[in-house]
Protein backbone atom coordinates (compact mmCIF):
# COMPACT_ATOMS: atom_id res chain seq x y z
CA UNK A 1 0.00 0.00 0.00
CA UNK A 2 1.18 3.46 -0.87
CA UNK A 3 2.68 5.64 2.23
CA UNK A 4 3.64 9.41 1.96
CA UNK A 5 3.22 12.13 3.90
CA UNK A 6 -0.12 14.01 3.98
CA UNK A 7 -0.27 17.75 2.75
CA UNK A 8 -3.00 20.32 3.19
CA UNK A 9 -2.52 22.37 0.50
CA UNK A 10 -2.28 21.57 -3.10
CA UNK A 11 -2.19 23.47 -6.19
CA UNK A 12 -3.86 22.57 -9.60
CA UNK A 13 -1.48 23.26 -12.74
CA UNK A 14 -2.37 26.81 -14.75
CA UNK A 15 -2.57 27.91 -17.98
CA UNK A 16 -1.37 30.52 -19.98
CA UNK A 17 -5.78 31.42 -20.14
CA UNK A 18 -5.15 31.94 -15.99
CA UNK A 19 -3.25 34.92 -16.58
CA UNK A 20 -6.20 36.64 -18.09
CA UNK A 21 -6.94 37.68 -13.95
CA UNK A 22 -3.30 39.44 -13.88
CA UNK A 23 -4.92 41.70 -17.15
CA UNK A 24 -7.88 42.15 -15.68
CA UNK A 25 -6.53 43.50 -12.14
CA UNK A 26 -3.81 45.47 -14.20
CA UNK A 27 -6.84 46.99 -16.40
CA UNK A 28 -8.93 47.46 -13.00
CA UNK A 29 -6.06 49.70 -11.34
CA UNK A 30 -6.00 51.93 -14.44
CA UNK A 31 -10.14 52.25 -14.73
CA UNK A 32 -10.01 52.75 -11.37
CA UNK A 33 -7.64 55.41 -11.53
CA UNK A 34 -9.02 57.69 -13.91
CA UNK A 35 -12.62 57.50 -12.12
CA UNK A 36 -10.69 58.95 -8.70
CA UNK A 37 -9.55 61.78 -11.77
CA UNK A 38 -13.11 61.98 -12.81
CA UNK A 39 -14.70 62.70 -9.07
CA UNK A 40 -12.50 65.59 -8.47
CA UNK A 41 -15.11 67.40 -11.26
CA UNK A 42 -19.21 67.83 -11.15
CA UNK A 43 -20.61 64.02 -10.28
CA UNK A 44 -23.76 63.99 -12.34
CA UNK A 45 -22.15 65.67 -15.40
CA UNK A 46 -19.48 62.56 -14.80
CA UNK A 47 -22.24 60.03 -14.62
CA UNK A 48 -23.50 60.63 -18.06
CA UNK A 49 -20.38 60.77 -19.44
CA UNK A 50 -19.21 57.49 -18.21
CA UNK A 51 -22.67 56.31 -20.03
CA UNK A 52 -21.16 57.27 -23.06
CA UNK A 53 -17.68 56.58 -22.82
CA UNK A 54 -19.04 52.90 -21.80
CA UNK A 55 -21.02 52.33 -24.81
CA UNK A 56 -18.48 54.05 -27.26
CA UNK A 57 -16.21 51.38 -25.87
CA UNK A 58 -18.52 48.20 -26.38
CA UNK A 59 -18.58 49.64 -29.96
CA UNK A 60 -14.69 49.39 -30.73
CA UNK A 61 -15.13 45.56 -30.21
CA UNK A 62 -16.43 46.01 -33.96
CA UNK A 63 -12.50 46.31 -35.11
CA UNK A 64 -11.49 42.82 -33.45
CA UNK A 65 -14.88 41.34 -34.67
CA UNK A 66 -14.60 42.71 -38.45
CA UNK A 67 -10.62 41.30 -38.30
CA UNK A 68 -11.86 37.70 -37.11
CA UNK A 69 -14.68 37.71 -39.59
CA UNK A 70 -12.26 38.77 -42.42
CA UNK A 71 -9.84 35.99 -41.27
CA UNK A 72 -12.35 33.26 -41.73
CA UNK A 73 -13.47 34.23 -45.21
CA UNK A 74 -10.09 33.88 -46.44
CA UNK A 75 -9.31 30.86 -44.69
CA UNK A 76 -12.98 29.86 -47.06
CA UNK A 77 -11.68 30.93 -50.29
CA UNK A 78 -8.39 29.38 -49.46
CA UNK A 79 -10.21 26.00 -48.82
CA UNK A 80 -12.04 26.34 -52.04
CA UNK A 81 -15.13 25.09 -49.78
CA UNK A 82 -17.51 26.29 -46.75
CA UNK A 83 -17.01 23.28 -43.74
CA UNK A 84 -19.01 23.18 -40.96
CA UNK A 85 -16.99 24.93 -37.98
CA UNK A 86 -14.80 21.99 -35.77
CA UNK A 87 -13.39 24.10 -33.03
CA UNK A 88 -14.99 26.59 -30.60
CA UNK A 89 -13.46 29.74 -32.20
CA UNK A 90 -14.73 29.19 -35.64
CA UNK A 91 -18.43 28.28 -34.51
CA UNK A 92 -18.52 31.36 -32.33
CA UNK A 93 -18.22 33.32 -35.47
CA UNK A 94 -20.51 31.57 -37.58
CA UNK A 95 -22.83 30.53 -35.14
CA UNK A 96 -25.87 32.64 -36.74
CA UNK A 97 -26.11 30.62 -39.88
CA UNK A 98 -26.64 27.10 -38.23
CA UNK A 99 -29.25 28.39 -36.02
CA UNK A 100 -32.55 27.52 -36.49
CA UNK A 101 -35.40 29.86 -35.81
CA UNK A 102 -36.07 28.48 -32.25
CA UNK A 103 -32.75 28.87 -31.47
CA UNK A 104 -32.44 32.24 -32.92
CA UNK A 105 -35.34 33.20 -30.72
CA UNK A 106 -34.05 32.06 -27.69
CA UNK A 107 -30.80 34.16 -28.95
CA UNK A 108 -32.32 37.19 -28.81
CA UNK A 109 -34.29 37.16 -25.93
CA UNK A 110 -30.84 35.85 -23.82
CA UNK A 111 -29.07 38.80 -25.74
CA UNK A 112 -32.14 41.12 -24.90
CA UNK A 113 -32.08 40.15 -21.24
CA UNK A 114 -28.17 40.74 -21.03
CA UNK A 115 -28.78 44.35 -22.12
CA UNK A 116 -31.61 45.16 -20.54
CA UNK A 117 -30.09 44.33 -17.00
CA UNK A 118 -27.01 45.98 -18.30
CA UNK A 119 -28.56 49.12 -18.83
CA UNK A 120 -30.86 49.42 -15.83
CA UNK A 121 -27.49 49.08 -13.55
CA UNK A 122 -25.87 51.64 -15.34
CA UNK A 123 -28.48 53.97 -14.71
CA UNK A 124 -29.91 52.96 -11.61
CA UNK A 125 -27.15 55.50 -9.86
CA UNK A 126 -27.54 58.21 -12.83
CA UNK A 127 -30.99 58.86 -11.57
CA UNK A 128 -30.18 58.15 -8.18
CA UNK A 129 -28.07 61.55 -8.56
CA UNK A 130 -30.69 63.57 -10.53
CA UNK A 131 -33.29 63.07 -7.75
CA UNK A 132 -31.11 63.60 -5.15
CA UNK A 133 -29.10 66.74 -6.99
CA UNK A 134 -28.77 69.10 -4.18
CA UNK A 135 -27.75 66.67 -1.57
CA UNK A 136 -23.95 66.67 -0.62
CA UNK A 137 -23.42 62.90 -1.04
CA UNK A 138 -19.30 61.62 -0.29
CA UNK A 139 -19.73 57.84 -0.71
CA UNK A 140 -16.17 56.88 -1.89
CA UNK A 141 -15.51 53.83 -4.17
CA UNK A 142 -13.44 52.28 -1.22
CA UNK A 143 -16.76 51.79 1.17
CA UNK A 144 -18.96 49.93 -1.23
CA UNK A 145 -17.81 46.83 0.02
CA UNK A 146 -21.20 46.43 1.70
CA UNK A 147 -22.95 46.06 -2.01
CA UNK A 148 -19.88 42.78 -2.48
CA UNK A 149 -21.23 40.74 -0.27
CA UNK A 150 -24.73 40.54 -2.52
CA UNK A 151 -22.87 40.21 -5.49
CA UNK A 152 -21.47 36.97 -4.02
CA UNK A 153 -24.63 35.80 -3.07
CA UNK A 154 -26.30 36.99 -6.36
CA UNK A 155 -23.75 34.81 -8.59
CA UNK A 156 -24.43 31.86 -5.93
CA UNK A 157 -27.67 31.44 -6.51
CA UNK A 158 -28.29 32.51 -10.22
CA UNK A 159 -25.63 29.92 -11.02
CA UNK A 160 -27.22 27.71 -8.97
CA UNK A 161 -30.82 28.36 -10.92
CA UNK A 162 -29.69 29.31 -14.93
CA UNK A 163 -26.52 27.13 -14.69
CA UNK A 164 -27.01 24.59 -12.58
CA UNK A 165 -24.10 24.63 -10.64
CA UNK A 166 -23.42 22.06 -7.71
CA UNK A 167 -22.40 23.29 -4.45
CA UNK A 168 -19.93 21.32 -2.67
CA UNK A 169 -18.38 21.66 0.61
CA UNK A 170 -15.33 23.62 -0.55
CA UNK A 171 -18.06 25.80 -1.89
CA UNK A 172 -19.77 26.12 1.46
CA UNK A 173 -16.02 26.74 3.10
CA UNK A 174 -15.57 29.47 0.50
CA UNK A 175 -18.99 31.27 0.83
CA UNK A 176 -19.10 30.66 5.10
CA UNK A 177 -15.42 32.63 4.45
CA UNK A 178 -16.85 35.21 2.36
CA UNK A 179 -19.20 36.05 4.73
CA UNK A 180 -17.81 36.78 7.31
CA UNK A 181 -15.23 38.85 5.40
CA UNK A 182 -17.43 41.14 3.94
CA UNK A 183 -19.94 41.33 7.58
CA UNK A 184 -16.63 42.81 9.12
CA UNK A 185 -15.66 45.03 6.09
CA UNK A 186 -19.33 46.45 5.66
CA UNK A 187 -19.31 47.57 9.37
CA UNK A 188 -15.56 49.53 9.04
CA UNK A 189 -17.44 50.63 5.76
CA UNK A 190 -20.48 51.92 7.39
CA UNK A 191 -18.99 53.44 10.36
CA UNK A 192 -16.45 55.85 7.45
CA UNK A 193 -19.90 56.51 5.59
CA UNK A 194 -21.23 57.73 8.85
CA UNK A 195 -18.35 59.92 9.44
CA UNK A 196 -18.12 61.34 6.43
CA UNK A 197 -21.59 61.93 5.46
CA UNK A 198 -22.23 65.62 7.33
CA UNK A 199 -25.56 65.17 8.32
CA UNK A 200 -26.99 62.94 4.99
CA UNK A 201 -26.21 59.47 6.53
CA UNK A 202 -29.80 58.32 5.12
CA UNK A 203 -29.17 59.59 1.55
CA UNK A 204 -25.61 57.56 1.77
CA UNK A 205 -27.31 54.58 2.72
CA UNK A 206 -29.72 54.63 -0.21
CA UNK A 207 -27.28 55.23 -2.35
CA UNK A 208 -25.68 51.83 -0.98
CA UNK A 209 -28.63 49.78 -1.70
CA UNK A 210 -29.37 51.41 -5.07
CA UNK A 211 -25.19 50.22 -5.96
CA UNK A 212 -26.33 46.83 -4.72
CA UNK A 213 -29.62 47.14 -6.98
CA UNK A 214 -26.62 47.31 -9.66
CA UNK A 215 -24.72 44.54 -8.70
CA UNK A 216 -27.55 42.26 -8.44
CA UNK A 217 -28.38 43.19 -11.76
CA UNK A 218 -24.46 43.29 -12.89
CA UNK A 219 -24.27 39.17 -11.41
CA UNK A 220 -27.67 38.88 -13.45
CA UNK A 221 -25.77 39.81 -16.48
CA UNK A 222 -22.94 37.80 -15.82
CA UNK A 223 -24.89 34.60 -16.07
CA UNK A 224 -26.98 35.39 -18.62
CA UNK A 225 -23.81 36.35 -20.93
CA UNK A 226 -22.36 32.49 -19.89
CA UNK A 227 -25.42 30.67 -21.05
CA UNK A 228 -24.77 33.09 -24.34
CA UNK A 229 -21.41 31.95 -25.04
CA UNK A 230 -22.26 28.33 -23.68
CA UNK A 231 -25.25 27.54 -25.43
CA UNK A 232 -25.00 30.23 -28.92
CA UNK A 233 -21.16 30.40 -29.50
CA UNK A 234 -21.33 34.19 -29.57
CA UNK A 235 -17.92 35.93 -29.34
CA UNK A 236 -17.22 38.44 -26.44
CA UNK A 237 -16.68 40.83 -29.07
CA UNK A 238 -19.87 40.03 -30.91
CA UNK A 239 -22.22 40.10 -27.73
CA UNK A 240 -20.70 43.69 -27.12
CA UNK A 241 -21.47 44.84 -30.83
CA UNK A 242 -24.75 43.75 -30.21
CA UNK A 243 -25.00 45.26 -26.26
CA UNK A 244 -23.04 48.86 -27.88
CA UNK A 245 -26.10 49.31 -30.72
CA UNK A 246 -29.04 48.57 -28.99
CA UNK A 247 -27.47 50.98 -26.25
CA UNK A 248 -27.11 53.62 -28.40
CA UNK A 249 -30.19 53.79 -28.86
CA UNK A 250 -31.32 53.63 -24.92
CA UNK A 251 -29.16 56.08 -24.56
CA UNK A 252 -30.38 58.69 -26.83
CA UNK A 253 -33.60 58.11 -25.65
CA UNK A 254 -32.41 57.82 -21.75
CA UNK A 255 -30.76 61.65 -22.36
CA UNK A 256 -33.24 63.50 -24.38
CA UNK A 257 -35.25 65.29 -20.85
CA UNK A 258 -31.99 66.28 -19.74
CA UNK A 259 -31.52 68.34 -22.29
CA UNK A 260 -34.11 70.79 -21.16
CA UNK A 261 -34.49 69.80 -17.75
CA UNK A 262 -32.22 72.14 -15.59
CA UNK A 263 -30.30 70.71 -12.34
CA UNK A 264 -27.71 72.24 -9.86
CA UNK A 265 -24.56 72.30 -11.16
CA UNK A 266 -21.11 72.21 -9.12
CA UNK A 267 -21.38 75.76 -8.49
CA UNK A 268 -25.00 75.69 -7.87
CA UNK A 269 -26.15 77.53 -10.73
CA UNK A 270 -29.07 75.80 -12.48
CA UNK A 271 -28.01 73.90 -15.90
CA UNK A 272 -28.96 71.07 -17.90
CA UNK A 273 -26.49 68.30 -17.85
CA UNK A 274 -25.45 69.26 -21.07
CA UNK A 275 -24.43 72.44 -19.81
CA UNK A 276 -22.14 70.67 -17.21
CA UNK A 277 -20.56 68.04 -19.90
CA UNK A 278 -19.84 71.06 -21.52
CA UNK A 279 -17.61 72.68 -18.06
CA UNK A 280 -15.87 69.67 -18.13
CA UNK A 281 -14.26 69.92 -21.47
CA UNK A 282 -13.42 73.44 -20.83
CA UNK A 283 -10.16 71.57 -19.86
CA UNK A 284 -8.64 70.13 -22.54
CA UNK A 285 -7.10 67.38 -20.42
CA UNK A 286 -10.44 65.58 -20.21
CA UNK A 287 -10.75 65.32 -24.21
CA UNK A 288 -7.60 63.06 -23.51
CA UNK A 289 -8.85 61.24 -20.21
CA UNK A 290 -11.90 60.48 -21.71
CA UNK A 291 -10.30 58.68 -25.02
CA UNK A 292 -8.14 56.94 -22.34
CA UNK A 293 -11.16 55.51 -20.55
CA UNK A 294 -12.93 54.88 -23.26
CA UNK A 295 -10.55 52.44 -24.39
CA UNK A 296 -9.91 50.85 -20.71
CA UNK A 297 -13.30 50.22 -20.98
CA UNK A 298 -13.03 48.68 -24.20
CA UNK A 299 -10.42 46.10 -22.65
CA UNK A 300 -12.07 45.91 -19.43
CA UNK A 301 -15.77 44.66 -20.54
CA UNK A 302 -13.97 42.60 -22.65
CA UNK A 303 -11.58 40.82 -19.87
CA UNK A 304 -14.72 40.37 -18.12
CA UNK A 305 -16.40 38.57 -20.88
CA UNK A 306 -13.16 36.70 -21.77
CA UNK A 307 -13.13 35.53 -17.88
CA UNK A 308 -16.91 34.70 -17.82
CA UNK A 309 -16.62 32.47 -20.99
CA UNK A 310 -12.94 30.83 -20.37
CA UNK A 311 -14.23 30.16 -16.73
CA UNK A 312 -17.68 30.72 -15.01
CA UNK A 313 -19.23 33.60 -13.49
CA UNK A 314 -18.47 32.01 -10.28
CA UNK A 315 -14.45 32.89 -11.03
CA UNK A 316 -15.53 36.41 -12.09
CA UNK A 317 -15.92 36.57 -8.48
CA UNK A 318 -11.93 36.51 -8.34
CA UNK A 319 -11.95 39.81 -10.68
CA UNK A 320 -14.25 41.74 -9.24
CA UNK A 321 -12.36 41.02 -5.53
CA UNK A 322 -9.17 41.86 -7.26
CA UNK A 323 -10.86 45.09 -8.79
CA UNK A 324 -11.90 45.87 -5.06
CA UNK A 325 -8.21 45.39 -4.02
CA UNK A 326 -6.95 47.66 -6.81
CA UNK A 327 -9.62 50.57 -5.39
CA UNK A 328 -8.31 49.44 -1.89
CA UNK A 329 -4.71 50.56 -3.20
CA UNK A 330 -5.66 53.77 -4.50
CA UNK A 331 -7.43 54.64 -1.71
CA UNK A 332 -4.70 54.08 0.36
CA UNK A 333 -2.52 55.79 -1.34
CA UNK A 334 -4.09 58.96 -1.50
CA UNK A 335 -6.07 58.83 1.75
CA UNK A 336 -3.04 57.13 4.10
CA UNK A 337 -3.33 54.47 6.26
CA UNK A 338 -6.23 56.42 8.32
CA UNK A 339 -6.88 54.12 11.54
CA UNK A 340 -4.22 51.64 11.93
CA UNK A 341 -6.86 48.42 13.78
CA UNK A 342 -9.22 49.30 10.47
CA UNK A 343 -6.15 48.80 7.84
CA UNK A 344 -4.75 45.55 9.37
CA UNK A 345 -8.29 44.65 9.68
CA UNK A 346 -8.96 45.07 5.55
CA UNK A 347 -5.36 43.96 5.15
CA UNK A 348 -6.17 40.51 6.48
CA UNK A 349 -10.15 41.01 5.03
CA UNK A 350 -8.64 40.75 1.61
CA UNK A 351 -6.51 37.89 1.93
CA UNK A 352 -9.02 35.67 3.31
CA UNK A 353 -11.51 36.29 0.82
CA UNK A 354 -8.59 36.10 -2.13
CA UNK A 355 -7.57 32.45 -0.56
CA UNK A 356 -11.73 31.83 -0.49
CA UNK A 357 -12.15 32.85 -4.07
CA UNK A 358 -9.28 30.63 -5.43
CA UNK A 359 -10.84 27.44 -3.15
CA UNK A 360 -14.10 28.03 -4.18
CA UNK A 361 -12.45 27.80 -7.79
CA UNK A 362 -10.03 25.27 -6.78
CA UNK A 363 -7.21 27.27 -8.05
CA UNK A 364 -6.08 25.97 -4.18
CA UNK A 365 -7.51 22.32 -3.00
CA UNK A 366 -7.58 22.18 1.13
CA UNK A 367 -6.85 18.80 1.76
CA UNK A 368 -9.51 18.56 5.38
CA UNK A 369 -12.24 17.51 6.61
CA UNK A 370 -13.56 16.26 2.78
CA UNK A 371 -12.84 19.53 1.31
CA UNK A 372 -11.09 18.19 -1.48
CA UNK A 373 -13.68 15.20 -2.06
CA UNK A 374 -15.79 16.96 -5.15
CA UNK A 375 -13.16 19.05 -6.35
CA UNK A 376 -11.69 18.12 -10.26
CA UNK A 377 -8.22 17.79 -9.50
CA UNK A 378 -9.61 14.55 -7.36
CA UNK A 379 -12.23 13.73 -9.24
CA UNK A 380 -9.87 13.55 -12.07
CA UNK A 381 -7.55 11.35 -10.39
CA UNK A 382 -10.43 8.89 -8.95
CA UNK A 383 -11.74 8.49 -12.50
CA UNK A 384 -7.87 7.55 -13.73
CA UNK A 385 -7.91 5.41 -10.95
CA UNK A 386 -11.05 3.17 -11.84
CA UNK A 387 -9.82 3.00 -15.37
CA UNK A 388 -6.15 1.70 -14.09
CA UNK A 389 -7.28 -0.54 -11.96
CA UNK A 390 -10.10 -1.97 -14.75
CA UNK A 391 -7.13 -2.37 -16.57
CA UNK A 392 -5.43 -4.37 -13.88
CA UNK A 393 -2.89 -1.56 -13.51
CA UNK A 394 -2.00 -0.85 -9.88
CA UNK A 395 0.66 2.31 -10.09
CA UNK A 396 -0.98 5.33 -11.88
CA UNK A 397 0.90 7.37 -14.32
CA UNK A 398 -0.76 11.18 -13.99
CA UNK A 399 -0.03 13.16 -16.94
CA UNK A 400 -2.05 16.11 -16.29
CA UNK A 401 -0.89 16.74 -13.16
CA UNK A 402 2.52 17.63 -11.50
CA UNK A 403 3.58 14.61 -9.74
CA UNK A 404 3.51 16.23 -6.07
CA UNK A 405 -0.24 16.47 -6.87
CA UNK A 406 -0.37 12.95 -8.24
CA UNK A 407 1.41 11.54 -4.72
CA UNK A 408 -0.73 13.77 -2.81
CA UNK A 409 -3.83 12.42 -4.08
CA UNK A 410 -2.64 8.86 -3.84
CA UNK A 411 -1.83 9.31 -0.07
CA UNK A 412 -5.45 11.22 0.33
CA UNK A 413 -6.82 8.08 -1.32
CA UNK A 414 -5.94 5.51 1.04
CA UNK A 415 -5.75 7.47 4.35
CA UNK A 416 -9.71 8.05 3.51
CA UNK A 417 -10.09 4.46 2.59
CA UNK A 418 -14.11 4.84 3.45
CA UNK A 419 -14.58 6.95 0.86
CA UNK A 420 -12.01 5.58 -2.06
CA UNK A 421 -11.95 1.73 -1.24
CA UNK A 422 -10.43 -1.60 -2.63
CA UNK A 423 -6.68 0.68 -3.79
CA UNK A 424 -4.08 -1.26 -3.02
């Protein structure tokens, strides 16, 4: 019988597609950073603009989407003949022609539903600041942890519904973990909110629940864009062509009252937003900024799609902690360490829900009390195992894993001999 030494900890092997969370949290510290820029000028007028800049984005993903479409014609007229799509790639760009009408329906109405919720998050806070216009709201980006904690949950269980995802107990572990985490950073959050909000405490707290409105909506859309790519073969960049048109459109329709309806502006003279757009540009630098973002966000929706569709919304999770991390940065840098039990407290906040995000993933497999049991990297092994040992083979050869990993599952096999039995 095999004898080695039990370890707790064991790491899966990664891909090249795993470094597509590095991009995202390097394309998360520079969004971030120009929306600190942004808040120094008139919010609402900002609002609107980010609207804009968002949707002008969604609509460069036409460039990579006309190059990939040009691509596969030639590789046609090279081939002399149309074939029927054999890899993912391909199908995702063809994907409309081998639909029938049922499934062209049920296209649309996913693709409808993704924008829809899109939209009505994006907004939700842009009329959130019209009604609330003369109100002296500081909410920064660093104490919306409190609306995290729902987005969690949200993902949870609209996986759990659309997707079908199984919950194991490394999942429970994970989310028990999360918990907790955010509980303690949504009190440190509220009590800064409170300090800082000069008499308006109830307008901040709105404003909290209408961001977690959003984020519900945001995990909504997350799902919804999975079964897309899982079920349709759309590209990221084609979902976004279609999410960037039919936007347009909202949009123009969204902003037409505001350009007669007249609202405070930063130095309370009455304007229509418009008007304020318009006191923005007066410094050239923001003609630059705002090509700048536009094109972060033209990465950044993309990463997230690219994440969603390699992975599951349930690793988006992993982004959006890192994105909170990259906020957590900036904040610290230009803020300071304000109080010291508060910054070790985030400080250690952050790691535990990082090292819960990567087991509820299993980028990290906790080797206790049946954590690993359901995981792949063991359910992988277990199913080499049955097929060696059909074979009459006794010694497994794992290819797919590192050898530590192999050895570790071995020695996990027979010291839970209840569970994995007859391995000799």
């Amino acid at each position: 019988m095999y004898k080695e030494k039990k370890k707790y900890f064991l790491f899966p092997k990664l891909y090249s597609k795993h470094l597509l969370f590095l991009y995202f949290f390097i394309i998360s510290c520079f969004k971030r950073g120009i929306q600190i820029f942004f808040e120094k000028e008139q919010k609402l007028a900002i609002e609107f603009i980010e609207l804009y800049l968002f949707d002008l984005g969604d609509f460069l993903s036409i460039i990579p989407l006309l190059i990939m479409k040009k691509r596969m014609k030639d590789e046609r007229k090279n081939n002399n003949k149309t074939k029927i799509p054999n890899t993912i790639n391909e199908a995702k760009i063809r994907n409309l022609y081998y639909f029938n009408k049922k499934s062209k329906c049920a296209l649309y109405s996913n693709i409808f539903i993704f924008v829809y919720v899109d939209f009505i998050g994006q907004i939700a806070s842009v009329v959130f600041y019209v009604v609330q216009n003369k109100q002296n709201l500081k909410v920064k980006r660093a104490n919306l942890n409190p609306t995290s904690i729902f987005n969690v949950i949200a993902i949870l269980l609209f996986s759990i519904c659309l997707l079908h995802t199984k919950i194991y107990r490394h999942h429970v572990f994970s989310i028990i973990v999360n918990m907790v985490c955010f509980i303690v950073l949504t009190a440190i959050d509220i009590s800064r909110i409170y300090a800082d909000s000069n008499g308006n405490f109830s307008v901040s707290i709105i404003f909290l629940l209408v961001k977690t409105f959003s984020n519900v909506l945001y995990s909504l859309e997350n799902v919804v864009s999975k079964i897309i790519f899982l079920y349709y073969y759309l590209s990221t960049f084609e979902l976004l062509v279609w999410k960037a048109s039919i936007d347009f459109v909202n949009l123009i329709i969204f902003s037409i009252p505001f350009a007669f309806i007249e609202l405070q502006g930063k130095d309370d003279e009455q304007k229509t937003v418009f008007e304020m757009i318009a006191d923005v540009f007066e410094k050239k630098i923001y003609i630059l900024i705002c090509i700048v973002y536009m094109v972060t966000n033209f990465f950044y929706t993309n990463m997230c799609l690219k994440i969603i569709d390699t992975f599951s919304p349930n690793h988006f999770v992993i982004s959006r902690l890192l994105e909170n991390i990259a906020t957590f940065i900036f904040d610290l840098i230009l803020n300071g360490l304000g109080a010291i039990d508060d910054f070790i407290i985030r400080i250690i906040s952050f790691i535990l829900l990082l090292l819960a995000a990567l087991i509820y993933n299993e980028f990290l497999v906790i080797n206790i009390c049946g954590l690993a049991k359901y995981t792949k990297l063991f359910l992988d092994y277990e199913a080499k195992r049955d097929f060696s040992m059909s074979q009459g083979i006794i010694d497994i050869d794992d290819e797919d894993n590192d050898s530590n990993n192999a050895i570790e599952i071995k020695s996990y096999i027979v010291q839970n001999n209840n569970e994995f039995k007859d391995y000799d």
